[in-house]
Protein backbone atom coordinates (compact mmCIF):
# COMPACT_ATOMS: atom_id res chain seq x y z
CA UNK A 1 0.00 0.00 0.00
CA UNK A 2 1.28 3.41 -0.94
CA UNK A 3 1.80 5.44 2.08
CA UNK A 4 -0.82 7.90 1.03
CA UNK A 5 -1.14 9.71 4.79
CA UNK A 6 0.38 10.11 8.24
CA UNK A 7 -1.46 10.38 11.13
CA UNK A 8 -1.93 14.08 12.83
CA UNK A 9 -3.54 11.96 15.70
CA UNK A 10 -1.24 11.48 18.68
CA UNK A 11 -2.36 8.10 20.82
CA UNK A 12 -1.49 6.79 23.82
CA UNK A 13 0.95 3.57 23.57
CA UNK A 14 -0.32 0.11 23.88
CA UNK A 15 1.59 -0.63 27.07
CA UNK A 16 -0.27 -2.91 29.94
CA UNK A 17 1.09 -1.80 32.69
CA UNK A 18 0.18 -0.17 35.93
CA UNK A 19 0.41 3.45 36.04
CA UNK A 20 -1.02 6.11 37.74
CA UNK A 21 -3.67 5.26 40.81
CA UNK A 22 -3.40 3.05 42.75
CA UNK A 23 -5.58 -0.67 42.81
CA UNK A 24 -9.08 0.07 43.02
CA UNK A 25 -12.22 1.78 40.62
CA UNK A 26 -15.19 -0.44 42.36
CA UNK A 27 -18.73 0.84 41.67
CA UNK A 28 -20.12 4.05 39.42
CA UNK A 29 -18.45 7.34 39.86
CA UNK A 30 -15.32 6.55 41.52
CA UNK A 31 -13.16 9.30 43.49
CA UNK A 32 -10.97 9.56 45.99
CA UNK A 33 -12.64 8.87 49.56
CA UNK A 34 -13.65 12.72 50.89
CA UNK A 35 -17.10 14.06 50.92
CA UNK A 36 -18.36 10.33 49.71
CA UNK A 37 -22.00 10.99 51.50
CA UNK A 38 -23.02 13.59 49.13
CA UNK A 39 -21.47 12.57 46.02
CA UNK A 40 -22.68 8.94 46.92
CA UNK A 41 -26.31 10.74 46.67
CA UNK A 42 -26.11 12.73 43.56
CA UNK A 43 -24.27 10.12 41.71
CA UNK A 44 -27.10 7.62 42.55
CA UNK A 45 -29.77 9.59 41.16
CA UNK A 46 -28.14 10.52 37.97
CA UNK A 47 -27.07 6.74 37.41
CA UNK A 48 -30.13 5.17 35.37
CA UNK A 49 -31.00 2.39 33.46
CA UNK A 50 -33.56 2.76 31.01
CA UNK A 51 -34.78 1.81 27.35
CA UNK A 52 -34.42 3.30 24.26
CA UNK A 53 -36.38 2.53 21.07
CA UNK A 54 -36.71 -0.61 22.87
CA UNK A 55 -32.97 -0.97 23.75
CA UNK A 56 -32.07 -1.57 27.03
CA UNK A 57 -29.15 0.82 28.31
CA UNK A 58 -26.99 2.15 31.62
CA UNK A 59 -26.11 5.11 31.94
CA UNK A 60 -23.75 6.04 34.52
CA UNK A 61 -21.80 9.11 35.20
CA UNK A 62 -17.79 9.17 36.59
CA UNK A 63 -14.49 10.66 36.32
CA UNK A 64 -10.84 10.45 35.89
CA UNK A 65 -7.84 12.71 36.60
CA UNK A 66 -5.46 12.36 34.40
CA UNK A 67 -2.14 14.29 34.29
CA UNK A 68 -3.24 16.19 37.15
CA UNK A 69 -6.88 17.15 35.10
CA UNK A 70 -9.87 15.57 36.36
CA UNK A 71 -12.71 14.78 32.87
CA UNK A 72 -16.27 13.81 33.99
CA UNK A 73 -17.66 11.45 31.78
CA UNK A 74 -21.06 9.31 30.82
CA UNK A 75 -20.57 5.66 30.19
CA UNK A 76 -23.65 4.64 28.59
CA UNK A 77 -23.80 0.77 27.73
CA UNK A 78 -26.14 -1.65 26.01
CA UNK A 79 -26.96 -2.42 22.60
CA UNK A 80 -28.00 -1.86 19.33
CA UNK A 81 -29.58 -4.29 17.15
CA UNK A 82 -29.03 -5.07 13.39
CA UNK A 83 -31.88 -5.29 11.23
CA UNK A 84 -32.57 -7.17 7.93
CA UNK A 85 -33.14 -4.13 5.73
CA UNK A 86 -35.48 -5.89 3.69
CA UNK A 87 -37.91 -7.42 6.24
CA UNK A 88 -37.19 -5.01 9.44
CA UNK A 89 -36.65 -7.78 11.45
CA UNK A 90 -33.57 -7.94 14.06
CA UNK A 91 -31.22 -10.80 13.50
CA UNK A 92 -28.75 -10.12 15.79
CA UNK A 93 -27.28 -7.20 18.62
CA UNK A 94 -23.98 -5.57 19.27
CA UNK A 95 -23.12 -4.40 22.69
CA UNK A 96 -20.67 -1.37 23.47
CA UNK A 97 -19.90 0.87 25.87
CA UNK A 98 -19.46 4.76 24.96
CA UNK A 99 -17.68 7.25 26.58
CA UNK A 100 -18.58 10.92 26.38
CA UNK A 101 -17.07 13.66 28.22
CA UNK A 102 -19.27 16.06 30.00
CA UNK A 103 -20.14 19.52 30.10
CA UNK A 104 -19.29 19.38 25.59
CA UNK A 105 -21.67 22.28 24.53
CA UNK A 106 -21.11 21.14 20.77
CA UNK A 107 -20.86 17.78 19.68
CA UNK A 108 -19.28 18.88 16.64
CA UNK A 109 -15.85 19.79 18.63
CA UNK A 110 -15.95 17.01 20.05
CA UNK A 111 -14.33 13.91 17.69
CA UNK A 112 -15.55 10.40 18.22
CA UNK A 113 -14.03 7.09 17.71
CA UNK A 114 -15.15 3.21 16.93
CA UNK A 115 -12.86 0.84 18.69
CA UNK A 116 -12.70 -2.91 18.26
CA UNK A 117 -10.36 -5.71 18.66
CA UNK A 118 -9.94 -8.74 16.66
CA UNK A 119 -9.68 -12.50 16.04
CA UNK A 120 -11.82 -12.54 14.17
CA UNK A 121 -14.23 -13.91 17.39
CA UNK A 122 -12.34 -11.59 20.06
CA UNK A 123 -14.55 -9.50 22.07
CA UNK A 124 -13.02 -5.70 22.44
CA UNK A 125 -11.98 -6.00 26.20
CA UNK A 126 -8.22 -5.97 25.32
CA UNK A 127 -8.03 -1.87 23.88
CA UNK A 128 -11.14 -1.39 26.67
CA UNK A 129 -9.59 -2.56 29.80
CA UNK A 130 -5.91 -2.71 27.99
CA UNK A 131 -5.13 0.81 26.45
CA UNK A 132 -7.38 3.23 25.53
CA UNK A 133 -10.41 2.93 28.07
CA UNK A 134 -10.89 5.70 31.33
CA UNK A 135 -10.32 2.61 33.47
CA UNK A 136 -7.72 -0.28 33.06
CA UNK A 137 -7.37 -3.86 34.02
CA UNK A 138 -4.00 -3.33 37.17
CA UNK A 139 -1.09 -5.31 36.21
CA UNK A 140 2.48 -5.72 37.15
CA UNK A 141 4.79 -3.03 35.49
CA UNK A 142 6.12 -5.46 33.18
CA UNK A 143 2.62 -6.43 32.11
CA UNK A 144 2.49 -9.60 33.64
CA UNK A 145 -0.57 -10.50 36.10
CA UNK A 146 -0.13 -10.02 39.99
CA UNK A 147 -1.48 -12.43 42.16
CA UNK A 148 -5.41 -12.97 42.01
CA UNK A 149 -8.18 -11.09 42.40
CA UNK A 150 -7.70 -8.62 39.70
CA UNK A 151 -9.18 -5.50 39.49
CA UNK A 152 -9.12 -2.06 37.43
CA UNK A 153 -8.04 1.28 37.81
CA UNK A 154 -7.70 4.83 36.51
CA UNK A 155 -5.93 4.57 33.01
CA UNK A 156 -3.72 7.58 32.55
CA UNK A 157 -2.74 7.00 28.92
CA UNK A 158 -6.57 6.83 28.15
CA UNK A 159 -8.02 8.91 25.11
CA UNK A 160 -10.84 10.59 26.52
CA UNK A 161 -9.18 13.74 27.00
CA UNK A 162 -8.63 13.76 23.10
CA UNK A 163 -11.94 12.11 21.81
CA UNK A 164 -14.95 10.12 22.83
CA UNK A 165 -14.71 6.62 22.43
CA UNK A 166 -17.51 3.79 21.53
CA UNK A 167 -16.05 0.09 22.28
CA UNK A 168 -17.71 -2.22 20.31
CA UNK A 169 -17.69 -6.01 20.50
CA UNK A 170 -19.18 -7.88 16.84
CA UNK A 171 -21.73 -10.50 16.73
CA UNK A 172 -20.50 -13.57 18.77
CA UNK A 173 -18.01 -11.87 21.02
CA UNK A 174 -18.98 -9.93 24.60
CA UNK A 175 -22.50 -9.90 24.86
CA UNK A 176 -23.69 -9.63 21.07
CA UNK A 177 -25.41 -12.25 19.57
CA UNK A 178 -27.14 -13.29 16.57
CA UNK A 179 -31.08 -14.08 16.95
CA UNK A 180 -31.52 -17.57 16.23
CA UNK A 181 -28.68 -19.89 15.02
CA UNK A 182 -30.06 -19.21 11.51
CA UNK A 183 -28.57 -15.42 11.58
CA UNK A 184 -25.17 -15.98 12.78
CA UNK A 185 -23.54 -16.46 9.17
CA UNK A 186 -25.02 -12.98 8.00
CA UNK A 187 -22.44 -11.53 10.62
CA UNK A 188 -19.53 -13.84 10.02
CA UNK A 189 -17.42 -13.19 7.20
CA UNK A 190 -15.17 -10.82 5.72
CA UNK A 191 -18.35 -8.75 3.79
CA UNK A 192 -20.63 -9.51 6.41
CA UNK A 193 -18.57 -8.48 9.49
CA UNK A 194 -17.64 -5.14 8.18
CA UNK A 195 -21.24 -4.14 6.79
CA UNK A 196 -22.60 -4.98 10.39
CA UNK A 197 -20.13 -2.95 11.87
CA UNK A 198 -21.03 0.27 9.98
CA UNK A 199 -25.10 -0.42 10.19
CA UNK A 200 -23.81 -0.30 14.26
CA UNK A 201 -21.68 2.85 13.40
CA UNK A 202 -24.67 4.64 11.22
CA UNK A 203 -26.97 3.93 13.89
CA UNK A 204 -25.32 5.03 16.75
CA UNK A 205 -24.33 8.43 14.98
CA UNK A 206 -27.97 8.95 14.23
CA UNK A 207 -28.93 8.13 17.72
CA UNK A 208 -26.65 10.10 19.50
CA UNK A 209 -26.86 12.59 17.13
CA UNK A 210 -23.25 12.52 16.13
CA UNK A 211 -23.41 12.62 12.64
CA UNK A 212 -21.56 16.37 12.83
CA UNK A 213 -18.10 15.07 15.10
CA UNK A 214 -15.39 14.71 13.28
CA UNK A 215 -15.16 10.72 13.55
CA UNK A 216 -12.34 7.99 13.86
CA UNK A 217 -12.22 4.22 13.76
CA UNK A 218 -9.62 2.17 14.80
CA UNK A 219 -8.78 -2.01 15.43
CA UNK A 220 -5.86 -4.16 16.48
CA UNK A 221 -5.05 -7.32 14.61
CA UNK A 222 -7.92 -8.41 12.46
CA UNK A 223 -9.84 -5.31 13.84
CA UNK A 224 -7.21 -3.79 11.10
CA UNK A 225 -8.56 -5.35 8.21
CA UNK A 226 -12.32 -4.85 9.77
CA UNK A 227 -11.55 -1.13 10.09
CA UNK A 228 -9.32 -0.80 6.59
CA UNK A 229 -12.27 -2.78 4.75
CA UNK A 230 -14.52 0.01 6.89
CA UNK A 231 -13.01 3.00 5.72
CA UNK A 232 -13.69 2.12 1.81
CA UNK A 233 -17.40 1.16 2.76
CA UNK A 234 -18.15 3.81 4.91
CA UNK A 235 -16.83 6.37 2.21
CA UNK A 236 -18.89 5.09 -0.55
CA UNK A 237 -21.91 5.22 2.23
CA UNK A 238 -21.66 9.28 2.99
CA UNK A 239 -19.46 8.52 6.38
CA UNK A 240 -16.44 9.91 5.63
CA UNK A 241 -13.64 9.55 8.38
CA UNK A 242 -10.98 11.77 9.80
CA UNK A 243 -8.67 9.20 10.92
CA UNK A 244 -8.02 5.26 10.97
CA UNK A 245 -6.02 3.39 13.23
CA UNK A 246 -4.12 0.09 12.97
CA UNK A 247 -2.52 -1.76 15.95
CA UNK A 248 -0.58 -4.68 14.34
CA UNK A 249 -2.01 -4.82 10.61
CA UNK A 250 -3.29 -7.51 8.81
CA UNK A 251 -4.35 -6.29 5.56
CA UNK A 252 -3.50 -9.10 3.00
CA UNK A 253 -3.42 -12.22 4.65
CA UNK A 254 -1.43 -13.38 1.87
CA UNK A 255 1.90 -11.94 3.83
CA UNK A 256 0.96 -13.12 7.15
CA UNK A 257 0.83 -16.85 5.61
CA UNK A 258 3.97 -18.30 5.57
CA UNK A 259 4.27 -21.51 3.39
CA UNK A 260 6.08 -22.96 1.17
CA UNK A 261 5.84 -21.49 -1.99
CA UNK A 262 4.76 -17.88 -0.44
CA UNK A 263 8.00 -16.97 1.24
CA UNK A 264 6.69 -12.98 1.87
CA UNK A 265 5.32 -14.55 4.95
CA UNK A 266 8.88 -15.76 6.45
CA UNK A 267 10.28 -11.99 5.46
CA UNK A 268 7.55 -10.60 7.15
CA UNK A 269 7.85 -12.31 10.44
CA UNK A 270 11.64 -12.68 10.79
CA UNK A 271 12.46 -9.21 12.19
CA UNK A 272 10.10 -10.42 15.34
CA UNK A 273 12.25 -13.32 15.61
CA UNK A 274 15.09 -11.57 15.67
CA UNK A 275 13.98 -8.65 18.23
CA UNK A 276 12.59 -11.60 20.16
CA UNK A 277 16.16 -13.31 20.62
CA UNK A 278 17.47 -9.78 21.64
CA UNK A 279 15.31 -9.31 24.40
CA UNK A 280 15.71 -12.80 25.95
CA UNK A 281 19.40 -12.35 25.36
CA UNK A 282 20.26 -14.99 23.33
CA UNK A 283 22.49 -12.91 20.57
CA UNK A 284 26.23 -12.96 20.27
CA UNK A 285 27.92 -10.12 22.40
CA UNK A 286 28.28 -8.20 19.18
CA UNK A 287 24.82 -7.79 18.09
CA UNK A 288 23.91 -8.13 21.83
CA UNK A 289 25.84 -5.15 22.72
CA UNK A 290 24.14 -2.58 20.34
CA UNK A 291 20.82 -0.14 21.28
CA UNK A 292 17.94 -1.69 20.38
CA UNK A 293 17.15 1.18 17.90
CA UNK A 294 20.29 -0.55 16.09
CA UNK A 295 19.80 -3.94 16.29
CA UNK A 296 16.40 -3.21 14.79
CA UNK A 297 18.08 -0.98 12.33
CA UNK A 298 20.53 -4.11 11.23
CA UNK A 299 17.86 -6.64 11.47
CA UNK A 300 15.69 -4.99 8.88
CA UNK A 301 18.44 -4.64 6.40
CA UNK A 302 19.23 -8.09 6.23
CA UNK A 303 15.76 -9.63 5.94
CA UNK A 304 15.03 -7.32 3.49
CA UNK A 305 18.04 -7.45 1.49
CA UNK A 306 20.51 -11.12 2.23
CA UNK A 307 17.83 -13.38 3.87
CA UNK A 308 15.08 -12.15 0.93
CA UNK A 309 17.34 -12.98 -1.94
CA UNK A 310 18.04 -16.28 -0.07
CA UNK A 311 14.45 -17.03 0.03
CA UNK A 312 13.83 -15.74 -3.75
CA UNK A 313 16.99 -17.83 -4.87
CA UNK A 314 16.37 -21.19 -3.15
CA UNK A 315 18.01 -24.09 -4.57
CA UNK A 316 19.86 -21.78 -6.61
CA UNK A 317 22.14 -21.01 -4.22
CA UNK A 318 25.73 -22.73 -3.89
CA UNK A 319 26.40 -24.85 -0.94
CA UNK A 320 29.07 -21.87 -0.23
CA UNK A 321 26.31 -19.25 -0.52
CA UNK A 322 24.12 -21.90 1.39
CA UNK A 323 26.28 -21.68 4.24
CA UNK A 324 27.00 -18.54 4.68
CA UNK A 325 23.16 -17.39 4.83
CA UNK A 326 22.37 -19.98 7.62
CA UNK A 327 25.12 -19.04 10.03
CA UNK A 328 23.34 -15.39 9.10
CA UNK A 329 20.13 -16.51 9.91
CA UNK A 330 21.25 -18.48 13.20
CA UNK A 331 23.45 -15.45 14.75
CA UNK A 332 20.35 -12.81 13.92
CA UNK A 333 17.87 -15.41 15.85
CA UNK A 334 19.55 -16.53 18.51
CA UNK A 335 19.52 -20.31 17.42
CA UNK A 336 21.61 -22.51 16.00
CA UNK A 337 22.75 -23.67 12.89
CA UNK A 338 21.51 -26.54 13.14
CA UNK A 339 17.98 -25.39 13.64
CA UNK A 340 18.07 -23.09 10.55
CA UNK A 341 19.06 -25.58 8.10
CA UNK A 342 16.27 -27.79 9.61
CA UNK A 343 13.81 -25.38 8.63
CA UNK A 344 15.00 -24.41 5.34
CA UNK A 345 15.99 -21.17 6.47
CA UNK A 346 12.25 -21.01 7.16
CA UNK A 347 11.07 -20.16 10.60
CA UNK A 348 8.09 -20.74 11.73
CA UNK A 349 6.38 -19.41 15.23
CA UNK A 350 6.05 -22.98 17.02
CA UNK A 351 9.42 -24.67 16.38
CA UNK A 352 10.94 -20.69 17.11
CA UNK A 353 9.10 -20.61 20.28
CA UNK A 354 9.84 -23.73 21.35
CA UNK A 355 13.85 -23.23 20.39
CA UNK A 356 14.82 -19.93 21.29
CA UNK A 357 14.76 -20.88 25.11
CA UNK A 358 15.28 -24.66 24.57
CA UNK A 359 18.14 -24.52 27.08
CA UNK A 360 16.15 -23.26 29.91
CA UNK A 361 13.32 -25.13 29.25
CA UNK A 362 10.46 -22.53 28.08
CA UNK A 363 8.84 -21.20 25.52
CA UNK A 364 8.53 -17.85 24.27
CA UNK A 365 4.95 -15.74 23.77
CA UNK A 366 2.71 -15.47 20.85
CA UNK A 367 0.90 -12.50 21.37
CA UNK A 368 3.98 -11.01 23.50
CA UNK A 369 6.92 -13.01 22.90
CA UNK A 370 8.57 -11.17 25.89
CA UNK A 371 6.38 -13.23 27.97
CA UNK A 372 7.54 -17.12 28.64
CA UNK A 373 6.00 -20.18 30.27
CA UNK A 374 7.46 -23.80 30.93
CA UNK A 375 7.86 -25.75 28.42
CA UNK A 376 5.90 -29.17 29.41
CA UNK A 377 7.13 -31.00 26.48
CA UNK A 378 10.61 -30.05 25.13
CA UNK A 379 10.90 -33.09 22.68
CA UNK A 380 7.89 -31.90 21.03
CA UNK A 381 9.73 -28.67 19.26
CA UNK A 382 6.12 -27.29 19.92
CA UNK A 383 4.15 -25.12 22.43
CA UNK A 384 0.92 -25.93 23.86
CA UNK A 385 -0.34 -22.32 24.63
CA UNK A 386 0.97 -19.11 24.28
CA UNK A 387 1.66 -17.69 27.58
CA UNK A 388 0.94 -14.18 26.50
CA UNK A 389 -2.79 -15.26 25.84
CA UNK A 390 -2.77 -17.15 28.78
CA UNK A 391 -1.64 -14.30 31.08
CA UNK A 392 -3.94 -11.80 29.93
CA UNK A 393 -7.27 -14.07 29.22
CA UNK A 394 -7.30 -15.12 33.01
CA UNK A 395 -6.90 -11.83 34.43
CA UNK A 396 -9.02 -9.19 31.96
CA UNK A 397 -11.54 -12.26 31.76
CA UNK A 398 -12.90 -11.51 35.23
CA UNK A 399 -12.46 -7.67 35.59
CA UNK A 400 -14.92 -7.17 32.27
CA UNK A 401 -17.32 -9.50 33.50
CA UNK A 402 -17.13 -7.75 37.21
CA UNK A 403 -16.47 -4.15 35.38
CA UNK A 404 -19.83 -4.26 33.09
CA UNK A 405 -22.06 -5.07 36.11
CA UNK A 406 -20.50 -3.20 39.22
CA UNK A 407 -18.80 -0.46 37.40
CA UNK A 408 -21.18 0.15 34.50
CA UNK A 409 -24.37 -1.08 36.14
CA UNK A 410 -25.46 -3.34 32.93
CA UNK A 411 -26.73 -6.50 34.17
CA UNK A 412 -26.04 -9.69 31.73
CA UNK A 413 -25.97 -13.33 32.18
CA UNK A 414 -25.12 -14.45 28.71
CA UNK A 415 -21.37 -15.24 28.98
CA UNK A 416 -19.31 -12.84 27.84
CA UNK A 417 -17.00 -14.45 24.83
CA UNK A 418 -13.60 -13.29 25.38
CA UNK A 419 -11.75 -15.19 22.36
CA UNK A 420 -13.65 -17.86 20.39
CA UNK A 421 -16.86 -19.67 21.18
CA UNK A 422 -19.39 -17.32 20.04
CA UNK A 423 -18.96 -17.62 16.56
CA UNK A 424 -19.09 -20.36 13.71
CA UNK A 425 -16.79 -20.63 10.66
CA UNK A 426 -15.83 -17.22 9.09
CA UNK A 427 -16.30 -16.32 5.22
CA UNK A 428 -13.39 -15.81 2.97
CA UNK A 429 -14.39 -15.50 -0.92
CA UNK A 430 -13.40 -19.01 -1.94
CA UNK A 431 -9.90 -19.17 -3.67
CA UNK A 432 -8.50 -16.16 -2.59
CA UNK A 433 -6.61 -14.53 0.24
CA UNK A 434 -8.72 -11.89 2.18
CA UNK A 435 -6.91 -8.04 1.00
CA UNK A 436 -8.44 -5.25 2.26
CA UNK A 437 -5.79 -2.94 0.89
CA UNK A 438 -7.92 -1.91 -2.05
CA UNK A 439 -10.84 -0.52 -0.06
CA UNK A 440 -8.36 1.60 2.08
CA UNK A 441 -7.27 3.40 -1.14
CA UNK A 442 -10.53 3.72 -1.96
CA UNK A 443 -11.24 5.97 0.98
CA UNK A 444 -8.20 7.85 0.25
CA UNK A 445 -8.96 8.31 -2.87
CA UNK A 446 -12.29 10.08 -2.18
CA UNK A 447 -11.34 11.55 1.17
CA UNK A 448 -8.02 12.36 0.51
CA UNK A 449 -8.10 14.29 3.62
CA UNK A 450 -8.09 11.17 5.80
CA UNK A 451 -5.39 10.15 8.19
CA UNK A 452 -3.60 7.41 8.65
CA UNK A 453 -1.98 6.08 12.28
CA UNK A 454 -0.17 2.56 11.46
CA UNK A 455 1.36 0.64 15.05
CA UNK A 456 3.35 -2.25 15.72
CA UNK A 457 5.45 -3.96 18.35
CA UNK A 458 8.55 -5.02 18.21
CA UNK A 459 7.74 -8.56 19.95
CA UNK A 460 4.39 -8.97 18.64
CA UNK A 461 3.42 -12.07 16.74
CA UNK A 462 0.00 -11.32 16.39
CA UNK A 463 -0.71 -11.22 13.03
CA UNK A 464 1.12 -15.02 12.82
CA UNK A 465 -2.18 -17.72 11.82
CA UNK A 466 -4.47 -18.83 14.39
CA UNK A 467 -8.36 -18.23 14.23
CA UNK A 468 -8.63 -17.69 10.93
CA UNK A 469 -7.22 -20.75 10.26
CA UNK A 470 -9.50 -22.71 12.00
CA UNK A 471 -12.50 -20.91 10.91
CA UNK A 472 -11.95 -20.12 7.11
């Protein structure tokens, strides 16, 4: 994709880790323990839960101090149902949360942005409770989970001084569902997904009456190719956006498939190995030794220049040239050379992840690779979970479930699908690797005022296979 824009928006970083207040954030309008007797009493009256156009919705009222500012805010939460537009009738209903600061005389000012997660099947708890939301799921500095119970707390990297925010989780993850087992594949696909996302986005601006704000969306993971996919449709359906945001793109699933015979994929991933081996230490002294600004620098060079040709070259290569390009490969990954002939000079997550810390018996992360867990099985050269997902499923899993009821008042019993198990098998056009890349140019090309915020980290694996596999 041509790098048509640069983002203007400045966003908090994606780092889950405890900052600011201390534990706490337990029940509606949270503040610090003075005067609690009369703000107990004029926060309970304003704190309501009511219908609307037959929805049922909380509303509850808080605040937040960040950087020294305190922001009071409405969290209004329930959902919104999607209609066949030929019959009328509701097949299915998205649940969200929304965040609006108060006292905003004119909506117009004030920008508003879409936020969802990925999988596809992941419910939107991770940029809720994990980055951008007024409130945050309290973890170690390092990220990793203290000892249970979890709870939340005041987020100071959130984005509501900077723009409202609407968390939305698609049919089959949180709370939304599709009406009737007979619904559920009009929501999951590629197509279907994205139009139900912007039938939630059209009728939320229209009633909230929103349609003046300027307006943003933004996903991580296969959220990217949801919102990327968005921004043509929306564009072509009078919503024009300001601004899109991608946390760790997929956008042609073509280069996040590494096989034989599509070697993009290995290019793509390899720099993640290698930043992967330099945090865990594994590097000679020399490459060890250098800023991570210029190992990254180095790393980037040679996958897209030496290890590339290698690839493009194959059996082409002389055993000399052969060589050479492994003992490459093994001192930029940490492994040996051994390993990297083994694999054809092409890595993939499990075996890597399994390797890397062979010695010590662990494996490294998935959705972190910074994060490790022991390795149960270490003839196997595989994992059997990623202890990134593992970490953060068992401690954000409770803290939504308690956060939606205590916090936000909204009373649910359905479970609340975190990752998987709400959703059948997802819709690919048959033949063809899902690219979203065209509809994104699409909304440049007749917004050419829209910008552009791209994000990834340096350890993230993310975008390697995994749901969609199993599902399409």
């Amino acid at each position: 994709m041509r790098p048509t824009a640069i983002a203007a928006l400045c966003l908090a970083p994606l780092v889950l880790s405890a900052q600011g207040a201390g534990r706490g954030g337990r029940g509606a309008g949270t503040a610090p323990p003075v005067d609690t007797s009369l703000q107990s009493r004029v926060l309970a009256q304003l704190n309501t839960r009511r219908s609307v156009n037959g929805d049922s919705i909380s509303i509850t009222h808080h605040q937040v101090t960040i950087n020294g500012t305190t922001i009071h805010y409405t969290a209004t939460t329930g959902m919104l149902p999607q209609r066949n537009e030929q019959t009328g009738d509701t097949e299915g209903n998205i649940f969200y949360v929304a965040y609006t600061k108060d006292g905003v005389t004119d909506p117009a000012t004030r920008p508003i942005s879409f936020l969802f997660n990925g999988g596809p099947g992941s419910a939107t708890l991770w940029l809720h409770l994990g980055a951008f939301g007024p409130k945050k799921i309290h973890l170690n500095a390092d990220g990793s989970n203290p000892p249970p119970p979890y709870s939340f707390e005041e987020n100071q990297n959130t984005l509501l001084d900077q723009t409202d925010m609407v968390f939305l989780d698609p049919v089959g993850t949180g709370y939304s569902r599709a009406n009737g087992p007979q619904n559920g594949p009009r929501f999951w696909g590629l197509d279907e997904d994205m139009r139900s996302v912007a039938e939630f986005i059209r009728l939320y601006l229209t009633r909230s009456e929103r349609w003046a704000s300027p307006r943003f969306i933004g996903g991580e993971s296969y959220g990217t190719t949801r919102a990327a996919h968005l921004s043509g449709y929306l564009t072509d359906n009078g919503i024009a956006l300001n601004g899109v945001i991608l946390l760790s793109s997929v956008l042609n699933f073509e280069n996040s498939r590494p096989d034989k015979g599509n070697d993009i994929g290995y290019v793509g991933f390899f720099p993640s190995f290698a930043m992967t081996a330099y945090y865990h230490k594994k590097l000679v002294p020399e490459l060890q030794n250098l800023s991570i600004e210029e190992f990254a620098k180095q790393v980037e060079a040679f996958t897209t220049g030496e290890y590339a040709t290698a690839l493009l070259k194959g059996a082409a290569m002389t055993p000399a040239e052969r060589t050479a390009i492994i003992a490459k490969t093994a001192r930029f990954t940490g492994t040996s050379v051994r390993f990297i002939a083994d694999c054809d000079l092409r890595i993939d997550l499990a075996p890597f992840s399994a390797e890397l810390l062979h010695g010590k018996g662990l494996n490294t992360g998935r959705l972190d690779s910074r994060f490790t867990s022991i390795n149960g099985d270490p003839t196997s050269g595989r994992t059997a979970f990623d202890p990134s997902d593992a970490s953060i499923r068992n401690s954000f899993t409770p803290v939504v479930n308690d956060y939606i009821r205590r916090e936000l008042g909204y009373k649910d019993d359905d479970i609340y699908y975190v990752l998987g198990g709400g959703i059948g098998r997802w819709r690919y056009d048959e033949g063809k690797y899902a690219n979203v890349v065209p509809s994104l140019e699409r909304a440049f090309a007749k917004n050419p005022y829209m910008k552009l915020y791209v994000a990834m980290g340096y350890y993230d694996m993310e975008k390697w296979p995994r749901f969609s596999e199993q599902l399409g």
